[in-house]
C-alpha atoms as a PDB file:
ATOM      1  CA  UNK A   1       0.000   0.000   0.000  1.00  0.00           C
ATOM      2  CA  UNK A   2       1.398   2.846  -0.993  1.00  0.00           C
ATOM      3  CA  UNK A   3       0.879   4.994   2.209  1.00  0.00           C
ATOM      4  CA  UNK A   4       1.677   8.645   0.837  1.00  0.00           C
ATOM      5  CA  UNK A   5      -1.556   8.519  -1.127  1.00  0.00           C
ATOM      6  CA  UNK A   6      -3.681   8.063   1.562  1.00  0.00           C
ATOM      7  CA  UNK A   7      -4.712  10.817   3.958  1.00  0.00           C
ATOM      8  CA  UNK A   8      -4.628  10.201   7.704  1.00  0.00           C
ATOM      9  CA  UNK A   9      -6.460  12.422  10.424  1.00  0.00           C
ATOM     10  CA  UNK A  10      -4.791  12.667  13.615  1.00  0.00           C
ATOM     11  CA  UNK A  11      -7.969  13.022  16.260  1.00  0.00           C
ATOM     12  CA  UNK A  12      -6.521  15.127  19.592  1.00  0.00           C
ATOM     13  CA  UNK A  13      -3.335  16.207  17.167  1.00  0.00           C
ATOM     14  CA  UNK A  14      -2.064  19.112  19.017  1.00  0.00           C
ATOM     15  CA  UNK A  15      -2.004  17.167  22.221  1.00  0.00           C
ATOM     16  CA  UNK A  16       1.388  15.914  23.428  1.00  0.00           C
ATOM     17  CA  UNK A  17       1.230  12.399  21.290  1.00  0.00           C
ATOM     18  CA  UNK A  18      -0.737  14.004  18.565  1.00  0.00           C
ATOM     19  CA  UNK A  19       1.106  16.803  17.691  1.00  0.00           C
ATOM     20  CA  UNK A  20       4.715  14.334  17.971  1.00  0.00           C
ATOM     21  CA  UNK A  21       2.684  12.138  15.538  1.00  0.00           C
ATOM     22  CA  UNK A  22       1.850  14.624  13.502  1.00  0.00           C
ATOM     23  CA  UNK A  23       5.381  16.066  12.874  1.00  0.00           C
ATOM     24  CA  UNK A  24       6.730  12.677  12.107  1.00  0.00           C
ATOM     25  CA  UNK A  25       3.955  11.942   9.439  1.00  0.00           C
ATOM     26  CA  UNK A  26       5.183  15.204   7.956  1.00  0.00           C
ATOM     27  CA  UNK A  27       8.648  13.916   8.257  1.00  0.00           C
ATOM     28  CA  UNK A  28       7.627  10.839   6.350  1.00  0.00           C
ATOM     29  CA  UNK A  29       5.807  12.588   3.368  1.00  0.00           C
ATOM     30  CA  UNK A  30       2.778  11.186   4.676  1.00  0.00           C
ATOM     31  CA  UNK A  31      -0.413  13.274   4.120  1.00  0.00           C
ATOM     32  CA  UNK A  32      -2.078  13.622   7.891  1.00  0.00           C
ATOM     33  CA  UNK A  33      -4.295  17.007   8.874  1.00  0.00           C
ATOM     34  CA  UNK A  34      -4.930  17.914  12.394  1.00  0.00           C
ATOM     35  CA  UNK A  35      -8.126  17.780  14.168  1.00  0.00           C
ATOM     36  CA  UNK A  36      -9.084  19.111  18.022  1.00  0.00           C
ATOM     37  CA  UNK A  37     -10.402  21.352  19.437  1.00  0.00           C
ATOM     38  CA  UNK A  38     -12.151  24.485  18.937  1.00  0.00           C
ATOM     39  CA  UNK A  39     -13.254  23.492  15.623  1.00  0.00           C
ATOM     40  CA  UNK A  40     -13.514  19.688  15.961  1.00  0.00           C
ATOM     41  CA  UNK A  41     -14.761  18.007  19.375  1.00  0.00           C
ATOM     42  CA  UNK A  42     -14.533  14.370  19.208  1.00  0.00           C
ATOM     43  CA  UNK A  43     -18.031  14.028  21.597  1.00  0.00           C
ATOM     44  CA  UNK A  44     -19.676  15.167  17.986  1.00  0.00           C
ATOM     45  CA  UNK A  45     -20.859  12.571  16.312  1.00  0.00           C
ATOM     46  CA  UNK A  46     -21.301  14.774  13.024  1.00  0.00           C
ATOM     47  CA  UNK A  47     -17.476  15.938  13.406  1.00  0.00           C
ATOM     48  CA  UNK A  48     -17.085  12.214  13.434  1.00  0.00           C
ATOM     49  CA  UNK A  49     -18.593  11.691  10.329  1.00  0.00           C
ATOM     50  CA  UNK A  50     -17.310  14.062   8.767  1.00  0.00           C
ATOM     51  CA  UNK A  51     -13.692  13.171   9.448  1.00  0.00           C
ATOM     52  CA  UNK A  52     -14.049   9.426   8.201  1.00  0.00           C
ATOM     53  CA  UNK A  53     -15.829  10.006   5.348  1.00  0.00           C
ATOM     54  CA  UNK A  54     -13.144  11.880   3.984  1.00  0.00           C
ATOM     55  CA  UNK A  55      -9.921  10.193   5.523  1.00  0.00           C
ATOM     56  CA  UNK A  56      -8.311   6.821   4.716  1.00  0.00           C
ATOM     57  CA  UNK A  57      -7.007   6.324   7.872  1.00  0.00           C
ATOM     58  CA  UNK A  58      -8.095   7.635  11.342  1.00  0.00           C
ATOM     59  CA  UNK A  59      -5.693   7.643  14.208  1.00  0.00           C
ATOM     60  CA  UNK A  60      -7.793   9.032  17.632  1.00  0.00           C
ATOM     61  CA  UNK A  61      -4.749  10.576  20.157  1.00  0.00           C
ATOM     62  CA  UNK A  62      -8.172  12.682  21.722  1.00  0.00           C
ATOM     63  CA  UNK A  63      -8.510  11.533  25.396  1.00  0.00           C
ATOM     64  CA  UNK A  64      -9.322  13.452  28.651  1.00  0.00           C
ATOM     65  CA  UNK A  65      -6.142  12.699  30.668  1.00  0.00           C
ATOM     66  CA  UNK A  66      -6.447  14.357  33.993  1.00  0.00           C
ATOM     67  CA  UNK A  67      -6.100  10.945  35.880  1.00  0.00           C
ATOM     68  CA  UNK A  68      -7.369  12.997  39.298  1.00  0.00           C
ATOM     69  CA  UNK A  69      -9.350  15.402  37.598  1.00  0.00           C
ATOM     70  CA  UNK A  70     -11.642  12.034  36.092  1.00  0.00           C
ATOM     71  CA  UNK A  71     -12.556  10.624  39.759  1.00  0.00           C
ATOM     72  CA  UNK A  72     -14.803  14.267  40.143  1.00  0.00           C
ATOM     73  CA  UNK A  73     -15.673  14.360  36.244  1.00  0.00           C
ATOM     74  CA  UNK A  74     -16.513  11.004  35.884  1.00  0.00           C
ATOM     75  CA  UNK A  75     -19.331  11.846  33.164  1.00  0.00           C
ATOM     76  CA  UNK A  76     -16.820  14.133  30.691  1.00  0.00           C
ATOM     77  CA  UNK A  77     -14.373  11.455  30.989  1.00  0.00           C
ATOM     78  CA  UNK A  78     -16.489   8.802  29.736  1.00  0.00           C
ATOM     79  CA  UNK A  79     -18.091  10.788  26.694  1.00  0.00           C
ATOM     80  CA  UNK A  80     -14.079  11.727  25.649  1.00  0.00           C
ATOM     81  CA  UNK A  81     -12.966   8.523  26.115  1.00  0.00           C
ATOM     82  CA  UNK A  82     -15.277   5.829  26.202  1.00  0.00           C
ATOM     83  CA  UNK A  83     -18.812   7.350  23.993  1.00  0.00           C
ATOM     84  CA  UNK A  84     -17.141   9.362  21.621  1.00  0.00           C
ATOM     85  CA  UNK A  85     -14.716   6.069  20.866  1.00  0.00           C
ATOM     86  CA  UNK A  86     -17.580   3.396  20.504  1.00  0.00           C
ATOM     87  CA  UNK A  87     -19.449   6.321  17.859  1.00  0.00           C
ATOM     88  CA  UNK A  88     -16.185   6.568  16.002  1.00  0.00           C
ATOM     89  CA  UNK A  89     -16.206   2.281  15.440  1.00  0.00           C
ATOM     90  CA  UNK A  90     -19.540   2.739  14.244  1.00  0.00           C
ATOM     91  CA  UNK A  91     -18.343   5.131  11.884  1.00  0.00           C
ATOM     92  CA  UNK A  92     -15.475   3.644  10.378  1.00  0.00           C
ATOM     93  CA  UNK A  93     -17.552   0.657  10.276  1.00  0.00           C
ATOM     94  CA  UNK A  94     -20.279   2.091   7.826  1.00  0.00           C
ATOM     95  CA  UNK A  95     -17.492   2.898   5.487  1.00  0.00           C
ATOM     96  CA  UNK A  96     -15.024   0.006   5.905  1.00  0.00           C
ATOM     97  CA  UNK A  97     -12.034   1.616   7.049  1.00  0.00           C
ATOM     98  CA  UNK A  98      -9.216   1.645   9.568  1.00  0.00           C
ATOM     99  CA  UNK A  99      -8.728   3.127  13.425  1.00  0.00           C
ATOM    100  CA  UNK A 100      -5.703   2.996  15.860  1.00  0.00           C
ATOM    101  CA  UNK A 101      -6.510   4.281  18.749  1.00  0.00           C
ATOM    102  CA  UNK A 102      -4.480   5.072  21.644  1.00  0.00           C
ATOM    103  CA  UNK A 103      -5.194   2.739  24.935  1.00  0.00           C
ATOM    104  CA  UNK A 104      -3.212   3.291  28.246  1.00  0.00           C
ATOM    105  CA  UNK A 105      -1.907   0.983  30.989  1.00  0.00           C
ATOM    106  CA  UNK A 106      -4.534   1.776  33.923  1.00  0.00           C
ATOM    107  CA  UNK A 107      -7.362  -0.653  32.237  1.00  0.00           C
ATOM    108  CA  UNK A 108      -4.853  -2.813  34.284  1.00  0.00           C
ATOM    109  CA  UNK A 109      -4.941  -2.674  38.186  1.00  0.00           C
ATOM    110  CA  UNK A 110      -1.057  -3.125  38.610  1.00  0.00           C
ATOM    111  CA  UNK A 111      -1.314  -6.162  40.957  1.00  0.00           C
ATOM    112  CA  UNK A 112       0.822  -8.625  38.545  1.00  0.00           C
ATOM    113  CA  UNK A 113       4.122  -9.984  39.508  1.00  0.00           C
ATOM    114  CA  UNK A 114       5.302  -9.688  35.596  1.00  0.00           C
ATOM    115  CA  UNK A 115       4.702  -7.391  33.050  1.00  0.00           C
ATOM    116  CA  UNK A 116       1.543  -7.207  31.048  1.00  0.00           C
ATOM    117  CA  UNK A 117       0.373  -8.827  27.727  1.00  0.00           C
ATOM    118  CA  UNK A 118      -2.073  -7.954  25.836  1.00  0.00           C
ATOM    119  CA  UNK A 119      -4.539 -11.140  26.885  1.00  0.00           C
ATOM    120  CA  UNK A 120      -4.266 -10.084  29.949  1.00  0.00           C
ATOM    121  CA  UNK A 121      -8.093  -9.051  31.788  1.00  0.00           C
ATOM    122  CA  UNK A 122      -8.001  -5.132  32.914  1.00  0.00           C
ATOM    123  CA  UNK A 123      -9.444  -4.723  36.124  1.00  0.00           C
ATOM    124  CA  UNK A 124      -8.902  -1.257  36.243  1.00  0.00           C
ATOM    125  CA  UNK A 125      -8.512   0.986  39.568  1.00  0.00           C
ATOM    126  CA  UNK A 126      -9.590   4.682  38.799  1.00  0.00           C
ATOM    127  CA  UNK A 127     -11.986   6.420  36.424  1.00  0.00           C
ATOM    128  CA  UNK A 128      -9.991   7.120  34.340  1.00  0.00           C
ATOM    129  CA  UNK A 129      -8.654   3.189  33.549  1.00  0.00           C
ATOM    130  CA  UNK A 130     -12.699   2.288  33.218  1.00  0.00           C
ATOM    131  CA  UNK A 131     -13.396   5.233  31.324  1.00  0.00           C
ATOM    132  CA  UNK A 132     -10.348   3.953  28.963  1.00  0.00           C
ATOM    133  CA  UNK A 133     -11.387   0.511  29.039  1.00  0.00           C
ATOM    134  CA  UNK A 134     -15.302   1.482  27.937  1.00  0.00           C
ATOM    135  CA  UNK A 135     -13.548   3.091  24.985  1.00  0.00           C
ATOM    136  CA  UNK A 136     -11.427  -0.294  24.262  1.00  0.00           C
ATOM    137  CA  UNK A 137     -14.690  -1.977  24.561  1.00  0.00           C
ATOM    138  CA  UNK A 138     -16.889   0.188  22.412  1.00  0.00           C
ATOM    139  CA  UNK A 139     -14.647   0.213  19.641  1.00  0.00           C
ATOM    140  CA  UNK A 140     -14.286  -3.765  19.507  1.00  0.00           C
ATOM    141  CA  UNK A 141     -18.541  -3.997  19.595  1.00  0.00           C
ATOM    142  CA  UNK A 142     -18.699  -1.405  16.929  1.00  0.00           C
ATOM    143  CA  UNK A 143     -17.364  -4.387  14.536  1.00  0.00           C
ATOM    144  CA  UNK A 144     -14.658  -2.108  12.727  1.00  0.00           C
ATOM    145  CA  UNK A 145     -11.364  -2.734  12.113  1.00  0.00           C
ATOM    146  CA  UNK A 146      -9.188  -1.254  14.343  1.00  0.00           C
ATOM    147  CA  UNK A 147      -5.830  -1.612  16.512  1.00  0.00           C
ATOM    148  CA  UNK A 148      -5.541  -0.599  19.964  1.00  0.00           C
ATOM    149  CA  UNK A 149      -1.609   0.567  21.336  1.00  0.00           C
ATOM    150  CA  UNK A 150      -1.631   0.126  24.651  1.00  0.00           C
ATOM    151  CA  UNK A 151       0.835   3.491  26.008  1.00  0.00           C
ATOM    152  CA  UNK A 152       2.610   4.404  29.574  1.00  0.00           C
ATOM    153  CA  UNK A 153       4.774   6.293  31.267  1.00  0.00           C
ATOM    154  CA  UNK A 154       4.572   9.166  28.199  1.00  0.00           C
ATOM    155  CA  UNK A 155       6.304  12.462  28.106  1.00  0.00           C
ATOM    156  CA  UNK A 156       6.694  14.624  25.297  1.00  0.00           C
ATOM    157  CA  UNK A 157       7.829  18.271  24.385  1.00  0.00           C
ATOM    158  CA  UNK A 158       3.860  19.406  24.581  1.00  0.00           C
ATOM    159  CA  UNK A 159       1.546  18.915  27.782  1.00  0.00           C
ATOM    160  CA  UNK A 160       1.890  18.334  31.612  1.00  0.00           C
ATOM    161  CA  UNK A 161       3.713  15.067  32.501  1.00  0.00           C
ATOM    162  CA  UNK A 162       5.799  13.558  35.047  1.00  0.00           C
ATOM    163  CA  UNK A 163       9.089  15.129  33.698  1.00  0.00           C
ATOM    164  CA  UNK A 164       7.475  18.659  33.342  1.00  0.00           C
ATOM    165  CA  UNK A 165       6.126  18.599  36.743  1.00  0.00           C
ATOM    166  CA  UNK A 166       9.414  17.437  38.598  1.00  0.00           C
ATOM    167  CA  UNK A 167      11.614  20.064  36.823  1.00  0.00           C
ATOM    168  CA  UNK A 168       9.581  22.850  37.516  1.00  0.00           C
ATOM    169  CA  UNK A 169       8.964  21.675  41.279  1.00  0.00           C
ATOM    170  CA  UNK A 170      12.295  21.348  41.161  1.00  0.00           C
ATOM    171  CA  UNK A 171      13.302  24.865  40.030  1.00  0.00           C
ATOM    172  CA  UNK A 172      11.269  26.502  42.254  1.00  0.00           C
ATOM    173  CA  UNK A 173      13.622  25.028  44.950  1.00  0.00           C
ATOM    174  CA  UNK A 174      10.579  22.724  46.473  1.00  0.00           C
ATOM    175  CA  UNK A 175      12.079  19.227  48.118  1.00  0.00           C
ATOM    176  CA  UNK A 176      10.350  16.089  46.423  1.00  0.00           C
ATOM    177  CA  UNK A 177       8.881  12.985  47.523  1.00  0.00           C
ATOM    178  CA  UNK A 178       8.482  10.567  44.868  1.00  0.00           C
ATOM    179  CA  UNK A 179       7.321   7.072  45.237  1.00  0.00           C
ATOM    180  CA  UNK A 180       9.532   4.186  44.257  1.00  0.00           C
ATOM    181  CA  UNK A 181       7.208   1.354  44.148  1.00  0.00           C
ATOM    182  CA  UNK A 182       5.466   2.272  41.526  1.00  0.00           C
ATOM    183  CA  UNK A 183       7.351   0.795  38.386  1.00  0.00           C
ATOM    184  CA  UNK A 184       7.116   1.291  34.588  1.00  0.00           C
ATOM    185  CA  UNK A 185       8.732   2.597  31.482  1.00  0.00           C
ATOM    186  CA  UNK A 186       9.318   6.069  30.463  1.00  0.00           C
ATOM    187  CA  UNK A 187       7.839   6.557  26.767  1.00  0.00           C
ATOM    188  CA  UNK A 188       8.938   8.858  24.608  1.00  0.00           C
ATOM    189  CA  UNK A 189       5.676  10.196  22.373  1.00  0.00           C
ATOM    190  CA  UNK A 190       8.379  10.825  19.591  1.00  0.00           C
ATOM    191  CA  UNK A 191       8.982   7.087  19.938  1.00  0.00           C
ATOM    192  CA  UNK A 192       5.067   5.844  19.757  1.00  0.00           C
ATOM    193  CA  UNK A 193       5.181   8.029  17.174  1.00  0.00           C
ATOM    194  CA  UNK A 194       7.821   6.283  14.967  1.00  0.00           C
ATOM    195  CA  UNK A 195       6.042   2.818  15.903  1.00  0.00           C
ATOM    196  CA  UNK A 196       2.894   4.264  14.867  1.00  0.00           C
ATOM    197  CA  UNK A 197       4.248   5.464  11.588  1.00  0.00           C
ATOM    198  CA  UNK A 198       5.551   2.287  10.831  1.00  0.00           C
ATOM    199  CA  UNK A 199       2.297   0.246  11.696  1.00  0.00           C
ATOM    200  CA  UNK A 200       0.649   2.407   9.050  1.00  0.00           C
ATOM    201  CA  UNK A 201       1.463   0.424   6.386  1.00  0.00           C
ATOM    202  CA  UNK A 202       0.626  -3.010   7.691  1.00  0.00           C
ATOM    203  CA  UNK A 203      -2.592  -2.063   9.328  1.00  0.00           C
ATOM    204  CA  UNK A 204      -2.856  -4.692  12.055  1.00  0.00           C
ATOM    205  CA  UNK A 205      -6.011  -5.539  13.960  1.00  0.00           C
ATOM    206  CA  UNK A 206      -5.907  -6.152  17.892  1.00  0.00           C
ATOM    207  CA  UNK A 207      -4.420  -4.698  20.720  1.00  0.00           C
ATOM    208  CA  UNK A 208      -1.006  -3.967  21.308  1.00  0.00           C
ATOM    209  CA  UNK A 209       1.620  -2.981  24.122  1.00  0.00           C
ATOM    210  CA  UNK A 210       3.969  -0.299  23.330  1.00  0.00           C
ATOM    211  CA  UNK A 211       6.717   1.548  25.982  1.00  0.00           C
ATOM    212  CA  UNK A 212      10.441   2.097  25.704  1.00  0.00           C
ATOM    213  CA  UNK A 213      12.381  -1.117  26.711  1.00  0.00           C
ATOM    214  CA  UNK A 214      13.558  -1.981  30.470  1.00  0.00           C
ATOM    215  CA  UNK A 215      11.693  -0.838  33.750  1.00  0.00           C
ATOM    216  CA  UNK A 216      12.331   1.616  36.263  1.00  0.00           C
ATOM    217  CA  UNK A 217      10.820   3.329  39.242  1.00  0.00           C
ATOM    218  CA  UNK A 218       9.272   6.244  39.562  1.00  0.00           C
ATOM    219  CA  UNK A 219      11.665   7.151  42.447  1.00  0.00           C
ATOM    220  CA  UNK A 220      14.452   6.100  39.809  1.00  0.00           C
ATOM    221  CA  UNK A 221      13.473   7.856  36.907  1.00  0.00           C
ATOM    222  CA  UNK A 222      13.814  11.444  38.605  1.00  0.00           C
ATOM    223  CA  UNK A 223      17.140  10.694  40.105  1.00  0.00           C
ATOM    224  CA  UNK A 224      18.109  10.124  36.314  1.00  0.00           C
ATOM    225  CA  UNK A 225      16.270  12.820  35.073  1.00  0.00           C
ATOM    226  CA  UNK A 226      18.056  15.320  37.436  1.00  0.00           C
ATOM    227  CA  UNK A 227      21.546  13.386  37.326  1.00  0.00           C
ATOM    228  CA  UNK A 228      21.425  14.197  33.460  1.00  0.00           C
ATOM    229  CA  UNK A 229      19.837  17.981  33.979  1.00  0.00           C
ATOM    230  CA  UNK A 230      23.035  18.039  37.086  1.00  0.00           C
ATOM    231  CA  UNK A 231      19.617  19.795  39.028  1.00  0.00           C
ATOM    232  CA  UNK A 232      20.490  19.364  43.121  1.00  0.00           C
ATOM    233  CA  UNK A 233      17.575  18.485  44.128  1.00  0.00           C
ATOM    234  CA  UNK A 234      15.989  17.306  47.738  1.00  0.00           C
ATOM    235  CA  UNK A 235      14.337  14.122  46.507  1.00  0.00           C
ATOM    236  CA  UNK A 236      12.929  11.621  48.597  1.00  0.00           C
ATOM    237  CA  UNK A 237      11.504   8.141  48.218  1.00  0.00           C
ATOM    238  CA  UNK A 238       8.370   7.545  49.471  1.00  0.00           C
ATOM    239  CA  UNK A 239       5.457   4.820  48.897  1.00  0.00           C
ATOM    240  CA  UNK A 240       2.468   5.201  47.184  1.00  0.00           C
ATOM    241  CA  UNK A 241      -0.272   4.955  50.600  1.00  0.00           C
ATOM    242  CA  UNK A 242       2.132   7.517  51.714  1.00  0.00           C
ATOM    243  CA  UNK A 243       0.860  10.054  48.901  1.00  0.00           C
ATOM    244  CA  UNK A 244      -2.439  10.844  48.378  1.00  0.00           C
ATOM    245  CA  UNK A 245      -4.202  11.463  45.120  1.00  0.00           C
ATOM    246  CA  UNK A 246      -8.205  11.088  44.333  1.00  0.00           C
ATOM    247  CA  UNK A 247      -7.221   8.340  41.921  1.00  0.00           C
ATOM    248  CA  UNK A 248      -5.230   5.030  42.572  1.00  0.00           C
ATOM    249  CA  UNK A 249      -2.419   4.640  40.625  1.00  0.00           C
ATOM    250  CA  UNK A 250      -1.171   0.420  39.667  1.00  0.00           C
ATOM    251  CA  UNK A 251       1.918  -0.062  40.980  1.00  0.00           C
ATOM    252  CA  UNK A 252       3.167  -2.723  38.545  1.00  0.00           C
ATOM    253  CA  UNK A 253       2.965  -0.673  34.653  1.00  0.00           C
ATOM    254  CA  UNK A 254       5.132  -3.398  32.979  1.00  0.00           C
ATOM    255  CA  UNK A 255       4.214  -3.823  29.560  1.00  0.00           C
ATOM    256  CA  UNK A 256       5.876  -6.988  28.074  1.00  0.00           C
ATOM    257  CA  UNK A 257       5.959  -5.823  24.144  1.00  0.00           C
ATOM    258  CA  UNK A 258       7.016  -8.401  22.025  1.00  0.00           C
ATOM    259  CA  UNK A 259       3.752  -8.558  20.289  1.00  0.00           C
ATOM    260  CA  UNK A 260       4.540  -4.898  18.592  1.00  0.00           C
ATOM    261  CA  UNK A 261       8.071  -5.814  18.473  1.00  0.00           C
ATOM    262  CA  UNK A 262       7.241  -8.394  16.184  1.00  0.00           C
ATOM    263  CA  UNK A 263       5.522  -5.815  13.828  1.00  0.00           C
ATOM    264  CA  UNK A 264       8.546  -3.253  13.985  1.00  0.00           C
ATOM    265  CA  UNK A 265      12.095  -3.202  11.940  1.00  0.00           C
ATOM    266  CA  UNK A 266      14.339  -1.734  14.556  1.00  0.00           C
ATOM    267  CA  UNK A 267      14.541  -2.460  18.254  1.00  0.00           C
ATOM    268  CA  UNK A 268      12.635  -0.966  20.856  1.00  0.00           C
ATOM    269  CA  UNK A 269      15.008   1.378  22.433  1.00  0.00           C
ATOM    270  CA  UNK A 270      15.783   1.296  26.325  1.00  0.00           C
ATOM    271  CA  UNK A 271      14.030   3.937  28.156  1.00  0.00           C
ATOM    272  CA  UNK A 272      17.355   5.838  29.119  1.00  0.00           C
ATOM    273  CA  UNK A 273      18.283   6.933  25.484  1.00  0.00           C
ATOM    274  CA  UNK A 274      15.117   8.837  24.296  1.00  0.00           C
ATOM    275  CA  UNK A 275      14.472  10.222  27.837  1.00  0.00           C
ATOM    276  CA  UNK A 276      18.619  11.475  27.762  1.00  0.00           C
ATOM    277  CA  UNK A 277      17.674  13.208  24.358  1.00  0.00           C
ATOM    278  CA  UNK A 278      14.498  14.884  25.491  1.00  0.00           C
ATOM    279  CA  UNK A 279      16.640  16.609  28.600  1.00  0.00           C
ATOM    280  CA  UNK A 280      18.976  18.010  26.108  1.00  0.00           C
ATOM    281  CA  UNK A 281      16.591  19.554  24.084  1.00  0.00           C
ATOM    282  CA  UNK A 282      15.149  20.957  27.305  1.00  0.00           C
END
């Protein structure tokens, strides 16, 4: 298939992952157009419409993210990301094309002594994992033909993240406590980004894990992240019932991704290198 004469819309595109995705199908020659908001809202089932009918390929990056902010708006958090996903399979449905949509480790509860595959049952914890799950759900009912890429740990050079948040606590001279048993893998958007790019092509059905290889704490990860920045920093470990937050949070985030590695041409690179490039661009 030759992928540069069919036209992609990137739902949620000038979000952290969408606009990353968005500059790499530019860098690829690949013809992808923005949507989000003002002018498109993904809750509208005629914006929905609209966008299939007259794209090849539909990738939906649109989520509500605020992982606290979903346990008090439960409602918004399912029409972004569970409604608005189930009307968009029944849309690509009626006209027999393609979806990859973006799925996130908390459909999983974190309670697992290895890391995740994709057969694995979700049992999630918060909101927001069952508002995310609804959408995974949705979709699949809708009888489309879709993949779902499973994402954690993201940063990127757009939005509020974990890296964001630490650096500017951090420069406004605040000690940290951050827990360490919380354990995952840091994931570059610019690198679900290239895997997405490449998946284009092959359009694969299903769901799939995708996060920068080897695993790391929480904890662990910001003593890297200021190591490389040479930040000194106050920075404490603590455990998650130590820190409160509206939402639960699964401890274990371990995504075992050979399934996608399978799919891709290169290896999946350790967490340490893209996370080392992002800090020098910073």
């Amino acid at each position: 298939m030759a992928m540069r004469d069919n036209s992609i819309a990137i739902l949620g595109g000038r979000g952290m992952l969408g606009s990353d995705l968005a500059s790499e199908c530019q860098r690829r020659g690949f013809n992808a157009t923005v949507f989000d908001l003002p002018e498109f809202d993904i809750t509208n089932a005629k914006h929905l419409k609209k966008v299939v009918s007259d794209t090849e390929i539909i990738i939906n990056c649109a989520a509500y993210t605020n992982v606290d902010g979903a346990e008090s708006e439960a409602e918004l958090a399912y029409q972004i990301n569970g409604a608005a996903v189930g009307c968009l399979g029944f849309a690509v449905h009626d006209v027999g094309k393609w979806v990859l949509h973006i799925g996130t480790d908390f459909v999983f509860d974190g309670r697992s002594k290895r890391p995740y595959v994709e057969t694995d049952p979700p049992n999630p914890i918060s909101t927001y994992g069952r508002t995310k799950l609804a959408g995974e759900q949705l979709l699949a009912q809708s009888g489309c033909r879709h993949c779902i890429i499973r994402v954690e740990w993201t940063y990127g050079s757009t939005g509020n993240h974990f890296v964001s948040k630490i650096t500017q606590r951090a420069k406004e001279g605040k000690s940290l406590k951050i827990v360490d048993d919380q354990i995952g893998s840091p994931t570059a958007t610019t690198e679900v980004a290239g895997a997405i790019c490449k998946l284009l092509q092959q359009q694969p059905e299903g769901i799939y894990h995708f996060a920068n290889a080897g695993y790391v704490s929480r904890y662990e990860m910001a003593r890297f992240v200021f190591d490389k920045l040479s930040m000194k920093v106050d920075l404490q470990p603590c455990k998650t019932s130590d820190y409160k937050t509206p939402a639960a949070r699964p401890l274990n985030s371990r995504f075992d991704c050979g399934k996608i590695q399978a799919l891709l041409e290169e290896s999946i690179e350790p967490w340490q290198v893209p996370l080392e490039r992002f800090l020098r661009q910073l």
